[in-house]
PDB file of N, CA and C in Angstrom:
ATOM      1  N   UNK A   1     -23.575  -6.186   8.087  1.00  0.00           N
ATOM      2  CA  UNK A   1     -22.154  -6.305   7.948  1.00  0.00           C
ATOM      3  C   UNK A   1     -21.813  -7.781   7.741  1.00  0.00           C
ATOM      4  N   UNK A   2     -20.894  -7.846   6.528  1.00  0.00           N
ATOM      5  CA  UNK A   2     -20.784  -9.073   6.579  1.00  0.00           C
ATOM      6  C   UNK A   2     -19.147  -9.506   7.317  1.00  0.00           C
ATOM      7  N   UNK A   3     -19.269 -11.203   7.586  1.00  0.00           N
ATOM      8  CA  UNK A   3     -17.751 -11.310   8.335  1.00  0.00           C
ATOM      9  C   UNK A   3     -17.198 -12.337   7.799  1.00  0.00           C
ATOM     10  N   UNK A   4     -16.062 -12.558   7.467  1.00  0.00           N
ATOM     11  CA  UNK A   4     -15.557 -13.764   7.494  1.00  0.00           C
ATOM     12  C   UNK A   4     -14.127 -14.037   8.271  1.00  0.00           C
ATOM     13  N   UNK A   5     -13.988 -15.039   8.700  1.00  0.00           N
ATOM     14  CA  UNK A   5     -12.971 -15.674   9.155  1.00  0.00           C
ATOM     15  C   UNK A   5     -12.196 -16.670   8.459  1.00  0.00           C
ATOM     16  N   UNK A   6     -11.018 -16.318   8.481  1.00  0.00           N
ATOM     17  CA  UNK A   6     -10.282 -17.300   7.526  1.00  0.00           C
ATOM     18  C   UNK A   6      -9.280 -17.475   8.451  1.00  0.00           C
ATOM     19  N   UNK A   7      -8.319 -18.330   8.383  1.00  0.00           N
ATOM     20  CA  UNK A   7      -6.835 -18.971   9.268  1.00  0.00           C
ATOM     21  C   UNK A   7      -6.135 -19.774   7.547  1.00  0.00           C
ATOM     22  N   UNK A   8      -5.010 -19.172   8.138  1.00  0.00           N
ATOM     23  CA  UNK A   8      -4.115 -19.885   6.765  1.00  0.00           C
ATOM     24  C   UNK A   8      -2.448 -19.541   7.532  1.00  0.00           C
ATOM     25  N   UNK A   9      -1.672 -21.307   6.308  1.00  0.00           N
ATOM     26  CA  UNK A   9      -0.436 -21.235   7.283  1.00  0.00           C
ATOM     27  C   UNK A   9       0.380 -20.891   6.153  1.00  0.00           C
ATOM     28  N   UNK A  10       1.421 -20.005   6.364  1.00  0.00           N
ATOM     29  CA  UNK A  10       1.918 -19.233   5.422  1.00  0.00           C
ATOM     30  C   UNK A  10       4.156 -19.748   5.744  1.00  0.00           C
ATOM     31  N   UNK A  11       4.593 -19.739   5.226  1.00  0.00           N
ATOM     32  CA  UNK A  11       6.098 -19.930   4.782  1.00  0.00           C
ATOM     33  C   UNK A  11       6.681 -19.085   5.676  1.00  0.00           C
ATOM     34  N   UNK A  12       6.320 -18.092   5.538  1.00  0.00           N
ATOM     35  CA  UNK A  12       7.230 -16.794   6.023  1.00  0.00           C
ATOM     36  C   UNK A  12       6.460 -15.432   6.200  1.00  0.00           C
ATOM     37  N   UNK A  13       7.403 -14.505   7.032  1.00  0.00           N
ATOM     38  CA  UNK A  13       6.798 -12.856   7.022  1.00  0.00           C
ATOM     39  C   UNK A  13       6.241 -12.329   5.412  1.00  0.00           C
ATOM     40  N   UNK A  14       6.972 -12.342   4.696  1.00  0.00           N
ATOM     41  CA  UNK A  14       6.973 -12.027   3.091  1.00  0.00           C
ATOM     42  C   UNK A  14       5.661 -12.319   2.612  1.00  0.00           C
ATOM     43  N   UNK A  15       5.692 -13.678   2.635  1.00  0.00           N
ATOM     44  CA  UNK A  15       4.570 -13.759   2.035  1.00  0.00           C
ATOM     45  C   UNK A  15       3.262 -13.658   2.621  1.00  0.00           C
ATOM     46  N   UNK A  16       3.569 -13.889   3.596  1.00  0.00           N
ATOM     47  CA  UNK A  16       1.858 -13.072   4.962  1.00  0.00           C
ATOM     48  C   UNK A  16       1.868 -11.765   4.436  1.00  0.00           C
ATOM     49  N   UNK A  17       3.125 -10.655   4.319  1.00  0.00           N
ATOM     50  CA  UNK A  17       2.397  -9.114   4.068  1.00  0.00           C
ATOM     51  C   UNK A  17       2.022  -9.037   2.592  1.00  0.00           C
ATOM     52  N   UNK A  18       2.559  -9.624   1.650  1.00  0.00           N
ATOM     53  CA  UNK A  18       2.061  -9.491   0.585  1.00  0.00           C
ATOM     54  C   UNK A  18       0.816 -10.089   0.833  1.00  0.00           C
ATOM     55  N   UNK A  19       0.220 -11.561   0.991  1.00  0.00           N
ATOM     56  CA  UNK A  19      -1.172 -11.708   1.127  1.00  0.00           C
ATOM     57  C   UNK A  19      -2.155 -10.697   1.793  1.00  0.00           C
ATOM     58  N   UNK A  20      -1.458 -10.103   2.729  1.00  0.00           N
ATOM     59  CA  UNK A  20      -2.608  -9.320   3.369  1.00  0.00           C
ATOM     60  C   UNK A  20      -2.386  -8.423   3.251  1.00  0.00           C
ATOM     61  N   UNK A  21      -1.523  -7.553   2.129  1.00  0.00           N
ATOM     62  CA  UNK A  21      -1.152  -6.059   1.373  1.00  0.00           C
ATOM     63  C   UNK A  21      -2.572  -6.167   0.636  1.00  0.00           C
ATOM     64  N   UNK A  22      -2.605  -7.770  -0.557  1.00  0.00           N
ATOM     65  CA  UNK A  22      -3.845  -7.895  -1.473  1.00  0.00           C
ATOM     66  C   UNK A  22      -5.288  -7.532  -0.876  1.00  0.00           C
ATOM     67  N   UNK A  23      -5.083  -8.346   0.286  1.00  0.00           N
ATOM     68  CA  UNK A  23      -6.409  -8.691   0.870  1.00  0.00           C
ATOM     69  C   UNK A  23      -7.069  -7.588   2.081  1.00  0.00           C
ATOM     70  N   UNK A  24      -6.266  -7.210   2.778  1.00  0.00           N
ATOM     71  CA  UNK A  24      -6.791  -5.969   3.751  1.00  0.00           C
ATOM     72  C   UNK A  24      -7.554  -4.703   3.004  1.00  0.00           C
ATOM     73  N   UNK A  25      -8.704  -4.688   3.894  1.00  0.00           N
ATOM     74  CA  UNK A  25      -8.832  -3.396   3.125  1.00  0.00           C
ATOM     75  C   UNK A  25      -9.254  -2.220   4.405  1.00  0.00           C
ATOM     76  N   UNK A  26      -9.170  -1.322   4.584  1.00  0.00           N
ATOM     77  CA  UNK A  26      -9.802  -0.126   5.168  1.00  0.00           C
ATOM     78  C   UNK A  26     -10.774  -0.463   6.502  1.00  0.00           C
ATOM     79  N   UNK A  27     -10.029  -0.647   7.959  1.00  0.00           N
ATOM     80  CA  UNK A  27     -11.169  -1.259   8.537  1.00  0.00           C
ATOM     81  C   UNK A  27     -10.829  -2.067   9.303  1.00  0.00           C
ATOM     82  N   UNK A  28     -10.222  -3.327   8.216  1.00  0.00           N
ATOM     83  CA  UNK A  28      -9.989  -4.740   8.410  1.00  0.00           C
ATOM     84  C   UNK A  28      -9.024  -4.754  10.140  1.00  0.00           C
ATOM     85  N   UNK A  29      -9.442  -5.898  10.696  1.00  0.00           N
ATOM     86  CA  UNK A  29      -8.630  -6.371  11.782  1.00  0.00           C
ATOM     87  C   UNK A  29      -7.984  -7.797  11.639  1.00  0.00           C
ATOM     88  N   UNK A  30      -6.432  -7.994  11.655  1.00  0.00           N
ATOM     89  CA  UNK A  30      -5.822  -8.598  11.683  1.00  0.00           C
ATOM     90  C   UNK A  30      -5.187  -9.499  13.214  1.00  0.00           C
ATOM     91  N   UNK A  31      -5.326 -10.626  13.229  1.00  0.00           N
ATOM     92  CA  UNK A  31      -4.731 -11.299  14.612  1.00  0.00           C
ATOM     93  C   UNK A  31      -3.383 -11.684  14.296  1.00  0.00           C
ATOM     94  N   UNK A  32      -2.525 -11.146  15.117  1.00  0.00           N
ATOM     95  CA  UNK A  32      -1.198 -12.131  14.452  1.00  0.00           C
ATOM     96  C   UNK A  32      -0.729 -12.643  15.812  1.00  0.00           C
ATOM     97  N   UNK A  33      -0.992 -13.928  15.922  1.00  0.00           N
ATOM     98  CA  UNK A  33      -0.749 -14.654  16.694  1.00  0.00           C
ATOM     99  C   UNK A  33       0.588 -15.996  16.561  1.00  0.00           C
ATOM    100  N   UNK A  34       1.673 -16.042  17.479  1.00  0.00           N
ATOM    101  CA  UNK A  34       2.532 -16.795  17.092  1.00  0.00           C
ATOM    102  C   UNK A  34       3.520 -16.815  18.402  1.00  0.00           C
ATOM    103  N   UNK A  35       4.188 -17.462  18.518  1.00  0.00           N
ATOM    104  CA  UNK A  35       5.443 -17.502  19.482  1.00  0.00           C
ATOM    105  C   UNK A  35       6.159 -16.561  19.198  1.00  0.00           C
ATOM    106  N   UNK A  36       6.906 -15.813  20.466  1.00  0.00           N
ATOM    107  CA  UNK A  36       8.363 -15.236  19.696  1.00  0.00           C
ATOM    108  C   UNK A  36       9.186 -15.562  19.302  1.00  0.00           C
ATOM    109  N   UNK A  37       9.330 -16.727  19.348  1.00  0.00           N
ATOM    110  CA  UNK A  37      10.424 -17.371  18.434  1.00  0.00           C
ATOM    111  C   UNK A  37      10.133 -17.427  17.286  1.00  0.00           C
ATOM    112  N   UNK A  38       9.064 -16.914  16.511  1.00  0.00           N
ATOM    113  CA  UNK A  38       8.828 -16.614  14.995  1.00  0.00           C
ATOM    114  C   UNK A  38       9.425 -15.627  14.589  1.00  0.00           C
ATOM    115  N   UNK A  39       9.289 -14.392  15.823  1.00  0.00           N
ATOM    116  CA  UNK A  39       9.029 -13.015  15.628  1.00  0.00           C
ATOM    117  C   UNK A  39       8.325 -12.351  14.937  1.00  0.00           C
ATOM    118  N   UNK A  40       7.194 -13.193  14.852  1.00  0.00           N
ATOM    119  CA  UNK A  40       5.736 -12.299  13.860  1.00  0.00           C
ATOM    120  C   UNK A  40       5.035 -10.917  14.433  1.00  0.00           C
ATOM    121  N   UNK A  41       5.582 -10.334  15.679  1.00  0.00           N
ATOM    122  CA  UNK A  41       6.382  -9.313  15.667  1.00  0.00           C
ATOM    123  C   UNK A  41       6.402  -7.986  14.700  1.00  0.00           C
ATOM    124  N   UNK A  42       7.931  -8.413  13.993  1.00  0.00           N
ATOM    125  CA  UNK A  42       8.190  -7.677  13.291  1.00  0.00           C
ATOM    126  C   UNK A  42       6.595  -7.472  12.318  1.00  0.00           C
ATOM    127  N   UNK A  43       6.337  -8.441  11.513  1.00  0.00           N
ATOM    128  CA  UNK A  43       5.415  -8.675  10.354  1.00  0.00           C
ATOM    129  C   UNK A  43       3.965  -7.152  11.426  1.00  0.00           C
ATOM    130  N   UNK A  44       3.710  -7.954  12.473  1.00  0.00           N
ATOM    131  CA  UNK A  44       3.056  -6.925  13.483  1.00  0.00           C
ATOM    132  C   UNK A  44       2.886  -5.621  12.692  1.00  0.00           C
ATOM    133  N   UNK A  45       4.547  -5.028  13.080  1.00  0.00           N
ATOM    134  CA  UNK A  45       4.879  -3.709  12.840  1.00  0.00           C
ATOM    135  C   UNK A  45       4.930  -3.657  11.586  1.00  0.00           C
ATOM    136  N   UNK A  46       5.393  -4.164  10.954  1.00  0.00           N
ATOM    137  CA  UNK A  46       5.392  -3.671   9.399  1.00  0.00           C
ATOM    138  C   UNK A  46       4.373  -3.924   8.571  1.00  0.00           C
ATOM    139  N   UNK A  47       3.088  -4.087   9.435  1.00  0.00           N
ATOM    140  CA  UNK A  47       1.668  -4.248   9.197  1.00  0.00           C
ATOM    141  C   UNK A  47       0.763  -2.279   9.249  1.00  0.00           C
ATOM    142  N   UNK A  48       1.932  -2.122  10.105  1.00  0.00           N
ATOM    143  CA  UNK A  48       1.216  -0.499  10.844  1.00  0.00           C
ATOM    144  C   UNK A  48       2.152   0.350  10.086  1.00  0.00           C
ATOM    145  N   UNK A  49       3.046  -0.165   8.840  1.00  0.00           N
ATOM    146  CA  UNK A  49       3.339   1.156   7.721  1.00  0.00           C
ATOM    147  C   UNK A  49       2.307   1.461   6.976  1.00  0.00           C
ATOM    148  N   UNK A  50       2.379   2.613   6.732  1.00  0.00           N
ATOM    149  CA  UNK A  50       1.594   3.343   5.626  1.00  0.00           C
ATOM    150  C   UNK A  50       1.702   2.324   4.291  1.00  0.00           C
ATOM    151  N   UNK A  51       2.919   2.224   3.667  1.00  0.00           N
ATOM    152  CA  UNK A  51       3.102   0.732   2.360  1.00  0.00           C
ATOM    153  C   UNK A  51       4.192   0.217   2.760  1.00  0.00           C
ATOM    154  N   UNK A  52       3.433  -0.945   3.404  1.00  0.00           N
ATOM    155  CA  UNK A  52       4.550  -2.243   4.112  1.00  0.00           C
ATOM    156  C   UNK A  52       4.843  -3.073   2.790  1.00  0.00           C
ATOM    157  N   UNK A  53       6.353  -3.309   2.866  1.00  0.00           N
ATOM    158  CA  UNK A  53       6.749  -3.966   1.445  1.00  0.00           C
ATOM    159  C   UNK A  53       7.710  -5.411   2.308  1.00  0.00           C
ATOM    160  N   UNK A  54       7.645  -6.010   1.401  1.00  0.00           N
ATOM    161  CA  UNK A  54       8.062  -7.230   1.852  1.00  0.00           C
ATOM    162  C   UNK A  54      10.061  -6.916   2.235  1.00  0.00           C
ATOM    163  N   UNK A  55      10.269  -8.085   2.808  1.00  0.00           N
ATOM    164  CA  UNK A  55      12.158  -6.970   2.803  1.00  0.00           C
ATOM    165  C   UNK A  55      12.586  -8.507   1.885  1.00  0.00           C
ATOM    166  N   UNK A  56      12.185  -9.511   1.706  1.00  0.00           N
ATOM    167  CA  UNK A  56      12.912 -10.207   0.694  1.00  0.00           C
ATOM    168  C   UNK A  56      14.164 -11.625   1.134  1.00  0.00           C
ATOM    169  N   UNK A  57      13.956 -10.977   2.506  1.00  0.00           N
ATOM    170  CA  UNK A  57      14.755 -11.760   3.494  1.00  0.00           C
ATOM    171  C   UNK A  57      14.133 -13.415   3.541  1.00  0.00           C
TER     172      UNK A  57
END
């Protein structure tokens, strides 16, 4: 099995789910680590839709 680890700093929710809409695949485990005062959170949950779409906000 292969692994990699990557860390990257991203703008916003939006563009974290689109990157990791591309990049997740079947399997994959995601850390979302952040203060609540980000509310990365939400991004969390709208990680665990069936097709999480960005809201544009």
């Amino acid at each position: 099995m292969r692994r990699t680890t990557r860390a990257v700093h991203l703008p916003d929710q939006d563009t974290a789910l689109q990157l990791l809409g591309d990049t997740l695949r079947h399997g994959d485990v995601v850390l979302v680590k952040a203060s609540r005062g980000v509310q990365l959170q939400q991004l969390a949950e709208r990680l665990l839709e069936p097709n999480p779409e960005p809201t544009g906000a």
